[in-house]
Protein backbone atom coordinates (compact mmCIF):
# COMPACT_ATOMS: atom_id res chain seq x y z
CA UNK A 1 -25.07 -143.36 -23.67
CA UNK A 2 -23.21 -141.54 -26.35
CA UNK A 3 -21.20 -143.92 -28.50
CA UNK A 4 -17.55 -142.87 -30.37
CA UNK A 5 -15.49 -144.55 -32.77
CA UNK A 6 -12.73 -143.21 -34.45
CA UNK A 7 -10.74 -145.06 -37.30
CA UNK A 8 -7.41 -144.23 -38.30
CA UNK A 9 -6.11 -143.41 -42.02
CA UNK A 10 -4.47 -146.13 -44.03
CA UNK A 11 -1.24 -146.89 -45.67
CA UNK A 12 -0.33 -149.51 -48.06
CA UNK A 13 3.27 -150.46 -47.82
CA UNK A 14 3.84 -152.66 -50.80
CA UNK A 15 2.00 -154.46 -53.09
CA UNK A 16 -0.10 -152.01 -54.04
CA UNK A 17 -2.71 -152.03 -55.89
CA UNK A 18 -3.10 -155.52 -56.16
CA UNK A 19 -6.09 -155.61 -53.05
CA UNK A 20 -8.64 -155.30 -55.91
CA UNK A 21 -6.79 -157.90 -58.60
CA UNK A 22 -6.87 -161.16 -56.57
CA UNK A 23 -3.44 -160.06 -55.35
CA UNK A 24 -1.85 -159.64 -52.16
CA UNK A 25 -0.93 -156.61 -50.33
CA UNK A 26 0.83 -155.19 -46.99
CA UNK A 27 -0.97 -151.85 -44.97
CA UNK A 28 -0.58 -150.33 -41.89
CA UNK A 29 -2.92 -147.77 -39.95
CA UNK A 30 -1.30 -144.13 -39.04
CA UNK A 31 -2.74 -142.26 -36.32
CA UNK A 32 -1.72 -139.12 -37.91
CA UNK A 33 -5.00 -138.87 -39.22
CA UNK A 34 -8.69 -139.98 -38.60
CA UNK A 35 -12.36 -140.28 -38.78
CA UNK A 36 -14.61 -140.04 -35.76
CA UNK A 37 -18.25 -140.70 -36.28
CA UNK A 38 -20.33 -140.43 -32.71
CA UNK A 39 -24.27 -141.94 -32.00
CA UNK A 40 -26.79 -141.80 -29.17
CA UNK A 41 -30.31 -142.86 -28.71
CA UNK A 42 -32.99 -140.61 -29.47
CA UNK A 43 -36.62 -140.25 -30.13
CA UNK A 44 -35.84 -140.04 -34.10
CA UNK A 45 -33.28 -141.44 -36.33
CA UNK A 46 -31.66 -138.20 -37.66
CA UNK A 47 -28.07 -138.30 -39.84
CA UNK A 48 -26.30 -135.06 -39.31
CA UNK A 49 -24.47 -133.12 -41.79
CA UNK A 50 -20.81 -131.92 -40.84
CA UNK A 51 -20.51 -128.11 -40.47
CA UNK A 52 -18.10 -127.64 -42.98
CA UNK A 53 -17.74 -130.49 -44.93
CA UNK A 54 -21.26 -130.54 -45.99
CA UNK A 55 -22.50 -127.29 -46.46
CA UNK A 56 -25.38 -126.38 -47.66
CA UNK A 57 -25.10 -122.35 -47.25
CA UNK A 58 -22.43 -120.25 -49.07
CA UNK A 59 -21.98 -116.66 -48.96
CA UNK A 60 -22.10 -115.95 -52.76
CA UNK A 61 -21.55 -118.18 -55.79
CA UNK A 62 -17.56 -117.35 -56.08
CA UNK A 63 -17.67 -119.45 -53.18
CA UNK A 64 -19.87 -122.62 -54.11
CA UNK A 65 -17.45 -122.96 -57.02
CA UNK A 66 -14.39 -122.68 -54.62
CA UNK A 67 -15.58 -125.28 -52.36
CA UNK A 68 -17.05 -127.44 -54.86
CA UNK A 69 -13.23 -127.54 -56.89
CA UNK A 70 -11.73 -127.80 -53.67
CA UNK A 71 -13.94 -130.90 -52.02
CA UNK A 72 -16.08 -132.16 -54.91
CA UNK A 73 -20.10 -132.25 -54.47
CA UNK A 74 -20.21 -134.97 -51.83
CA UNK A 75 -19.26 -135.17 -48.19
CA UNK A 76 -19.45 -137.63 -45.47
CA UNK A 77 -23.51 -137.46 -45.07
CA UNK A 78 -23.95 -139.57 -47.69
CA UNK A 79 -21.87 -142.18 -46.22
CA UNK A 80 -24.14 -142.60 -42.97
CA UNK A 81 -26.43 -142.46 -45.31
CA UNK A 82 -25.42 -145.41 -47.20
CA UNK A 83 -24.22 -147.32 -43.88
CA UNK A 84 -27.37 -147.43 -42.26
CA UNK A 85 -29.10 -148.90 -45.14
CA UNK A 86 -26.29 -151.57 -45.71
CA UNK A 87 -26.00 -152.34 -41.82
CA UNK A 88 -30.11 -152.65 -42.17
CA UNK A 89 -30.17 -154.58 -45.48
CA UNK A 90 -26.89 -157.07 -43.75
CA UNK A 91 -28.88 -157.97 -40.45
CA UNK A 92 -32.31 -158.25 -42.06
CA UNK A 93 -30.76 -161.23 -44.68
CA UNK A 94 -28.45 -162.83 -42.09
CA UNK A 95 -31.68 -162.89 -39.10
CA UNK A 96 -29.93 -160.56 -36.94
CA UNK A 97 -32.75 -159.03 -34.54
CA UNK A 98 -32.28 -154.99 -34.03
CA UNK A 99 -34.36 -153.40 -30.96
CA UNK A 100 -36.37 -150.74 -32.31
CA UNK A 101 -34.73 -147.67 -31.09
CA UNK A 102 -33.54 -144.74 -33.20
CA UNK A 103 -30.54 -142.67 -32.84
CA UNK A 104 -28.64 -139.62 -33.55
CA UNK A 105 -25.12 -139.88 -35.77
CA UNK A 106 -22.76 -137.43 -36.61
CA UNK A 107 -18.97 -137.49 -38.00
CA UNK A 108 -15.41 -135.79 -37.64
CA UNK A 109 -12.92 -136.38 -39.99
CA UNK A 110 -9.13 -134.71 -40.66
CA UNK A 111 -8.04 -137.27 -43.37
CA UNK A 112 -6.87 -135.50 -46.35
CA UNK A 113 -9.36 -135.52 -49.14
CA UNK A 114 -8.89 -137.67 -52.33
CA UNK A 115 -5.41 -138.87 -51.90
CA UNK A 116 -6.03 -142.31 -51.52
CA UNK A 117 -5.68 -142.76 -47.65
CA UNK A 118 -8.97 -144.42 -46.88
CA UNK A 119 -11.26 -141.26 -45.58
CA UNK A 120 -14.68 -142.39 -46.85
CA UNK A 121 -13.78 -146.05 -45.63
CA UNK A 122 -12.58 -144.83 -42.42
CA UNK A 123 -16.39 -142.93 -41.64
CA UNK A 124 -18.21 -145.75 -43.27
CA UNK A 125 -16.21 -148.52 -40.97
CA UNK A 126 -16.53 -146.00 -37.62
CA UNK A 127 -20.27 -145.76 -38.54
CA UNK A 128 -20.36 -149.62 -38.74
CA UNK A 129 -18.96 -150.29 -35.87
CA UNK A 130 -20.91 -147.57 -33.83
CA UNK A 131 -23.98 -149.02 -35.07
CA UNK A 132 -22.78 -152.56 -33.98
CA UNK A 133 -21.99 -151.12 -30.69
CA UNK A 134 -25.72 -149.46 -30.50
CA UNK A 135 -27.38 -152.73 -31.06
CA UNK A 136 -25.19 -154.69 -29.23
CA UNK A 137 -24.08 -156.87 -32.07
CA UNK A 138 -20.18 -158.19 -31.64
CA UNK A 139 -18.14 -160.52 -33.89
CA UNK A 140 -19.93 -163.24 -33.05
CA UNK A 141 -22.54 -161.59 -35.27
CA UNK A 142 -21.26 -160.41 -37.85
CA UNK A 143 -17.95 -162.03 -38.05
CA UNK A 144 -14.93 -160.18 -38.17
CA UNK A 145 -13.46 -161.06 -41.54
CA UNK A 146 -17.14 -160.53 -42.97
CA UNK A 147 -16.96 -156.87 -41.90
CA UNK A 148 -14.64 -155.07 -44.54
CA UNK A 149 -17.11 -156.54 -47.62
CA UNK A 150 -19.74 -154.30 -45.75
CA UNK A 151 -18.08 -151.61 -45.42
CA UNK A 152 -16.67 -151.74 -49.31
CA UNK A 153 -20.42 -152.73 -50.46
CA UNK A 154 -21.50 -149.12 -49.04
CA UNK A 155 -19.17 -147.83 -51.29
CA UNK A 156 -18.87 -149.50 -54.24
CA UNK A 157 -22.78 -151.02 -54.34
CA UNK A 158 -24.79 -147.72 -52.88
CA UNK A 159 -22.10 -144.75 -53.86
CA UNK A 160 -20.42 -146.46 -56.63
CA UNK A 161 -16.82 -145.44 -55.77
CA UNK A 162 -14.42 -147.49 -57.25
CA UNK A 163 -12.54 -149.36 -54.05
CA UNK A 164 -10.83 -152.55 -52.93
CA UNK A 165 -11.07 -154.65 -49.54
CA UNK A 166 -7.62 -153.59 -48.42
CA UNK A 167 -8.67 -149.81 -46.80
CA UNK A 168 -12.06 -151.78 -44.95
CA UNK A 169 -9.41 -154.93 -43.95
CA UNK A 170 -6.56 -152.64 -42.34
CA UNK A 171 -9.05 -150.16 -40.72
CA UNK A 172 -11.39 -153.18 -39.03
CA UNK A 173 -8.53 -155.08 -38.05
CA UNK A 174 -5.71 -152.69 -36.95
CA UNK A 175 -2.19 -152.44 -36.71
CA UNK A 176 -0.11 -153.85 -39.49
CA UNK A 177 -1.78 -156.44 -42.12
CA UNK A 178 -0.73 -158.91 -44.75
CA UNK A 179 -3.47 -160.15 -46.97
CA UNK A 180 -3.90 -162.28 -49.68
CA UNK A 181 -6.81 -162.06 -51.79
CA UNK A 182 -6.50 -165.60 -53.72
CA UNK A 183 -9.13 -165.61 -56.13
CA UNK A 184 -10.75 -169.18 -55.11
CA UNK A 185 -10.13 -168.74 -50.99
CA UNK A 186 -12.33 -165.32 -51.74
CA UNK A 187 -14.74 -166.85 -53.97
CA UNK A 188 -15.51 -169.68 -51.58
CA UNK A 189 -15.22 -167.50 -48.28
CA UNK A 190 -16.25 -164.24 -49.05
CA UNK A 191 -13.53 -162.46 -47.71
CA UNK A 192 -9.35 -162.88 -48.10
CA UNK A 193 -6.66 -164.68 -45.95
CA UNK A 194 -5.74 -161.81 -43.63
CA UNK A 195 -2.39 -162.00 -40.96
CA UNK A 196 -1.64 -159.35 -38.40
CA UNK A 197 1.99 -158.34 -38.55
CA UNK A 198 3.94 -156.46 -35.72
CA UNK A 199 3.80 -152.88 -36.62
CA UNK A 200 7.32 -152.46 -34.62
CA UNK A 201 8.75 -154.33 -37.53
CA UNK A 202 8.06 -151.09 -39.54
CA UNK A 203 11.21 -148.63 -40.12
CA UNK A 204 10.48 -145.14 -39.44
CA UNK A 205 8.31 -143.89 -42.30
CA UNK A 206 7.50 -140.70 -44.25
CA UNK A 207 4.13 -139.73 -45.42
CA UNK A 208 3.82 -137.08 -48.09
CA UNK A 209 0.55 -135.95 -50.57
CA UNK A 210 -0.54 -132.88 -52.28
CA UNK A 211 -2.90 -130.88 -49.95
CA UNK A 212 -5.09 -130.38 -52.59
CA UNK A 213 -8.52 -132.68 -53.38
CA UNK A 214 -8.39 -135.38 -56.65
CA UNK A 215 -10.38 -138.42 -57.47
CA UNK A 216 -8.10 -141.09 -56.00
CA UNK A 217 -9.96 -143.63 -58.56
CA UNK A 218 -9.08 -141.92 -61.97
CA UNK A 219 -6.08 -144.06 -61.88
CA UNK A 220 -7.39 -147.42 -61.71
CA UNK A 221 -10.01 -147.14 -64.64
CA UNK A 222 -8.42 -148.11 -67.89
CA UNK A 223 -5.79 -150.99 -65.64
CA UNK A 224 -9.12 -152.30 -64.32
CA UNK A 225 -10.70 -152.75 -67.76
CA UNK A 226 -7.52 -154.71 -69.10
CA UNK A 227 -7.59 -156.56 -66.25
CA UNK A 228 -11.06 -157.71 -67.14
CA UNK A 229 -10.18 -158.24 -70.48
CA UNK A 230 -7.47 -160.78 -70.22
CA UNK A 231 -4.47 -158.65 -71.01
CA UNK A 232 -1.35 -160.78 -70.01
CA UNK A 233 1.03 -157.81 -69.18
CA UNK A 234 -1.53 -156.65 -66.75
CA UNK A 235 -1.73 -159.77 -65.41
CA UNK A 236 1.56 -160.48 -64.80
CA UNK A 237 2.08 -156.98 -63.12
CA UNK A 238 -0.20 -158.68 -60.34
CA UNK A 239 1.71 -161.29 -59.66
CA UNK A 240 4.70 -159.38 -59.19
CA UNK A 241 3.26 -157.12 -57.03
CA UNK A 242 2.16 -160.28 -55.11
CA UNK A 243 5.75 -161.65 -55.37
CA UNK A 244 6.81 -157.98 -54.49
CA UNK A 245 4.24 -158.59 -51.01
CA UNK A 246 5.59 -161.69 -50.14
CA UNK A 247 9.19 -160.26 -50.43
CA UNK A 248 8.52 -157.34 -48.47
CA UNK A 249 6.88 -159.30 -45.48
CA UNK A 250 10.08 -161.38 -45.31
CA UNK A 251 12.21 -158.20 -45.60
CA UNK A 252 10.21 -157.09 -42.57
CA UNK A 253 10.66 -159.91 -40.42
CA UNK A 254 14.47 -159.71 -41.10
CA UNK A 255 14.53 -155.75 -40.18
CA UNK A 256 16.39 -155.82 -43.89
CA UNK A 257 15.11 -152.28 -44.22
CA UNK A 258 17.48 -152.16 -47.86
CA UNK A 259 15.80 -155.05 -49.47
CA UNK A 260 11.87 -153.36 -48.23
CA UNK A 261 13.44 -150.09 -49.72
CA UNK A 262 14.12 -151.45 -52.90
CA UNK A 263 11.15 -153.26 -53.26
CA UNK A 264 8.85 -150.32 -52.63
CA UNK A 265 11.01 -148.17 -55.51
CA UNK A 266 10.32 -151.89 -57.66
CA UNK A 267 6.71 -151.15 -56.97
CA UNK A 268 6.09 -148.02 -57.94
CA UNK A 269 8.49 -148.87 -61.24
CA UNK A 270 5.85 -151.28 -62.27
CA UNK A 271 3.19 -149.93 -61.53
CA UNK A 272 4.75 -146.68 -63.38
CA UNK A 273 5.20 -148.52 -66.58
CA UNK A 274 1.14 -150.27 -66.23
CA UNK A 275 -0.47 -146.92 -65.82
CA UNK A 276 1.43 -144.60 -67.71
CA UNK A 277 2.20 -141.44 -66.12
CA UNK A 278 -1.01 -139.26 -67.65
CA UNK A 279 -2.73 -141.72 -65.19
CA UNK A 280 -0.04 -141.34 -62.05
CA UNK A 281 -0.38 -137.37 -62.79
CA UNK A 282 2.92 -135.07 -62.96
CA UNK A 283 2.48 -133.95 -59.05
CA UNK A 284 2.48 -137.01 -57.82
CA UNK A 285 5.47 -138.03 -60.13
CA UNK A 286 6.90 -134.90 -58.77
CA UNK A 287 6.84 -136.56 -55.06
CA UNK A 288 8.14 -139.62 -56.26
CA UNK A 289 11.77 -138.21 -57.85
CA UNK A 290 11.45 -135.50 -54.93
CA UNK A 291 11.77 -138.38 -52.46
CA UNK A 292 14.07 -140.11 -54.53
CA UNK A 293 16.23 -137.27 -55.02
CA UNK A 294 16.75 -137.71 -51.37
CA UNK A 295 17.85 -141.64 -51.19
CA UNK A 296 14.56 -141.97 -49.92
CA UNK A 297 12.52 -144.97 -51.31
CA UNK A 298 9.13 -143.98 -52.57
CA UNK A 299 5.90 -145.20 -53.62
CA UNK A 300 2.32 -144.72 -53.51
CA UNK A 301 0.40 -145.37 -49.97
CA UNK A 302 -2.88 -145.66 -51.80
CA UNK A 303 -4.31 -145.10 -55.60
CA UNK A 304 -3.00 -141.73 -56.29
CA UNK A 305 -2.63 -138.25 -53.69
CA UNK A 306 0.04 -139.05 -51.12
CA UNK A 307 3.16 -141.14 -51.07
CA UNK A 308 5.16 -143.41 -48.52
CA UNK A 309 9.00 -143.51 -47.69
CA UNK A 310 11.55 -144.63 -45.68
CA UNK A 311 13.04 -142.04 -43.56
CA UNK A 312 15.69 -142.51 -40.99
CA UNK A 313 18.00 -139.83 -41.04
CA UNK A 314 16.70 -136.62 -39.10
CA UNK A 315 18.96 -134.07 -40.75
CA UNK A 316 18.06 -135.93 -44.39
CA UNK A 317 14.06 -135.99 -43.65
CA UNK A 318 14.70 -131.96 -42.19
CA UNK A 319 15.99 -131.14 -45.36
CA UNK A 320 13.56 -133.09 -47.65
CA UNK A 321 10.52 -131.74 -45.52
CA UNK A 322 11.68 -128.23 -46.44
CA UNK A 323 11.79 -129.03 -50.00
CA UNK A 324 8.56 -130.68 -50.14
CA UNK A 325 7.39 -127.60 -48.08
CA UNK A 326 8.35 -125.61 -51.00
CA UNK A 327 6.86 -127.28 -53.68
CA UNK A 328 3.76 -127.12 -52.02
CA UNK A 329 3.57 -130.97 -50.65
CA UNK A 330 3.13 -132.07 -46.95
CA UNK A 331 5.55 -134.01 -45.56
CA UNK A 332 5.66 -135.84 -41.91
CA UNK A 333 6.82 -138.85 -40.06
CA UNK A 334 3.84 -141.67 -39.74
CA UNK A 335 2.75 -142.68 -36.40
CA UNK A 336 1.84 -146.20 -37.10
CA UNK A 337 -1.10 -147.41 -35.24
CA UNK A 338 -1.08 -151.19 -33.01
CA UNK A 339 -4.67 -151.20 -33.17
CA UNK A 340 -7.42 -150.35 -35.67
CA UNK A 341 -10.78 -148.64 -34.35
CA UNK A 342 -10.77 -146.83 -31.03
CA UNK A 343 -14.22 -147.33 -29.14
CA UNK A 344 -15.29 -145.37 -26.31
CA UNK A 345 -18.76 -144.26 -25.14
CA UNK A 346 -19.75 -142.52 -21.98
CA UNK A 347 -23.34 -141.55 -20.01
């Protein structure tokens, strides 16, 4: 039996980036892009490395530099890597008998690199629930809401990448999701208050991000350590960003597709004026007034990269896609996702 998952890209509407500040936060899955990670039984356990995005042969040193300033030093072997050993460590503590059978597993991805759309978490949550699938462990097992801690402990606890719950809780559970991430609920439960939300409530929305790799995390490391230290203007960002969530659920459940429009330009604004813009970067500023220049709403889908918009007007998004096109930037029309991972094996 082969085994496939694939796990769609991720997109945080608004409140962004409050997923890792106790906040509360809205994403939605996109199947313009994805991660595909496949397994079968076989004599060995053996972790294969992707052709090209984990190469280990070059044809001269010109080109080890090119590839390593293009896609860093890591790709997505690591992540299986780190996977297995969490998925290992998780059942051993929590008495969850594994067969003793080895496999074979392997990945796809064509999620832009390092522009905050959730690539690594979309490999490491395909792997996950690939493995689950081999061992014939459901949610009954590992519970559902338990399921995007493993996924960011891989990350953050083996690979030390700086990352949030909200990537692991859209990609495990699909479609469209509010979540709140009250600071006693997740002390006490171990995970957040998560709600599905109709992803047809959605008005037709832009994606846009520099096709070019960047560390997606840079952004959050001096907010994070004021965060930590008390500061009160930090603070209060958080809560309106919560406020800012709250609004912008409400918003969608009227179809008041003005009010979500001016709450995504509110929260970019703030979080603007909390970062500073050496921390947003001048390209991604770039897409922001771009869109703007438009009418178009615009704020960041993730930590940095790639940007989200509201885009209803055909002749309006032809003519900002050319633009974009121009300055170098990618530009398309999301195809929001109704469900989260897509499992399929066959003999």
């Amino acid at each position: 039996m082969i085994l496939q998952n694939t796990t769609y890209a991720r997109v945080g509407l608004i409140g962004n980036p409050s997923d890792g500040y106790f906040g509360k936060t809205i994403a939605f899955l996109v199947r313009n892009f994805s991660a595909t990670v496949t397994l079968w039984e076989s004599p060995s356990l053996s972790i294969i490395p992707h052709a090209t995005l984990d190469p280990t042969v070059f044809d001269s040193l010109e080109e080890v530099a090119e590839v390593a300033t293009r896609d860093g030093y890591y790709g997505g072997q690591r992540l299986l890597f780190a996977t297995c050993k969490k998925f290992s460590q998780y059942c051993s503590t929590h008495g969850l008998w594994l067969p003793s059978k080895n496999f074979t597993i392997t990945y796809d991805t064509n999620i832009p690199r390092q522009v905050g759309l959730g690539g690594s978490s979309a490999i490491i949550t395909a792997a996950l629930k690939c493995l689950m699938s081999f061992y014939e462990l459901g949610d009954a097992d590992i519970p559902k809401p338990i399921q995007p801690g493993i996924v960011l402990s891989v990350e953050l606890e083996e690979l030390d990448i700086p990352a949030g719950l909200q990537d692991r809780v859209i990609q495990i559970y699909g479609g469209m999701v509010y979540m709140d991430f009250d600071k006693e609920f997740l002390e006490t439960h171990g995970h957040g208050k998560y709600e599905s939300l109709d992803v047809r409530l959605l008005p037709r929305m832009a994606l846009a991000y520099v096709p070019e790799p960047r560390d997606s995390g840079k952004t959050h490391s001096d907010v994070r350590f004021r965060f930590d230290s008390g500061d009160e203007d930090v603070i209060e960002a958080m809560r309106t960003f919560a406020e800012y969530t709250d609004a912008g659920r409400d918003a969608l459940e009227a179809r008041d597709h003005e009010r979500l429009a001016d709450l995504m330009n509110r929260n970019f604004d703030l979080r603007r004026r909390i970062f500073g813009d050496d921390a947003i970067g001048s390209r991604n500023l770039e897409m922001i007034e771009l869109a703007r220049s438009f009418g178009m709403p615009a704020k960041f889908s993730g930590s940095g990269g790639a940007i989200i918009t509201i885009c209803e007007d055909d002749e309006v998004f032809a003519k900002a896609q050319h633009e974009f096109l121009k300055r170098g930037f990618v530009l398309m029309i999301t195809e929001p996702s109704n469900r989260g991972c897509w499992e399929r094996g066959q003999q």
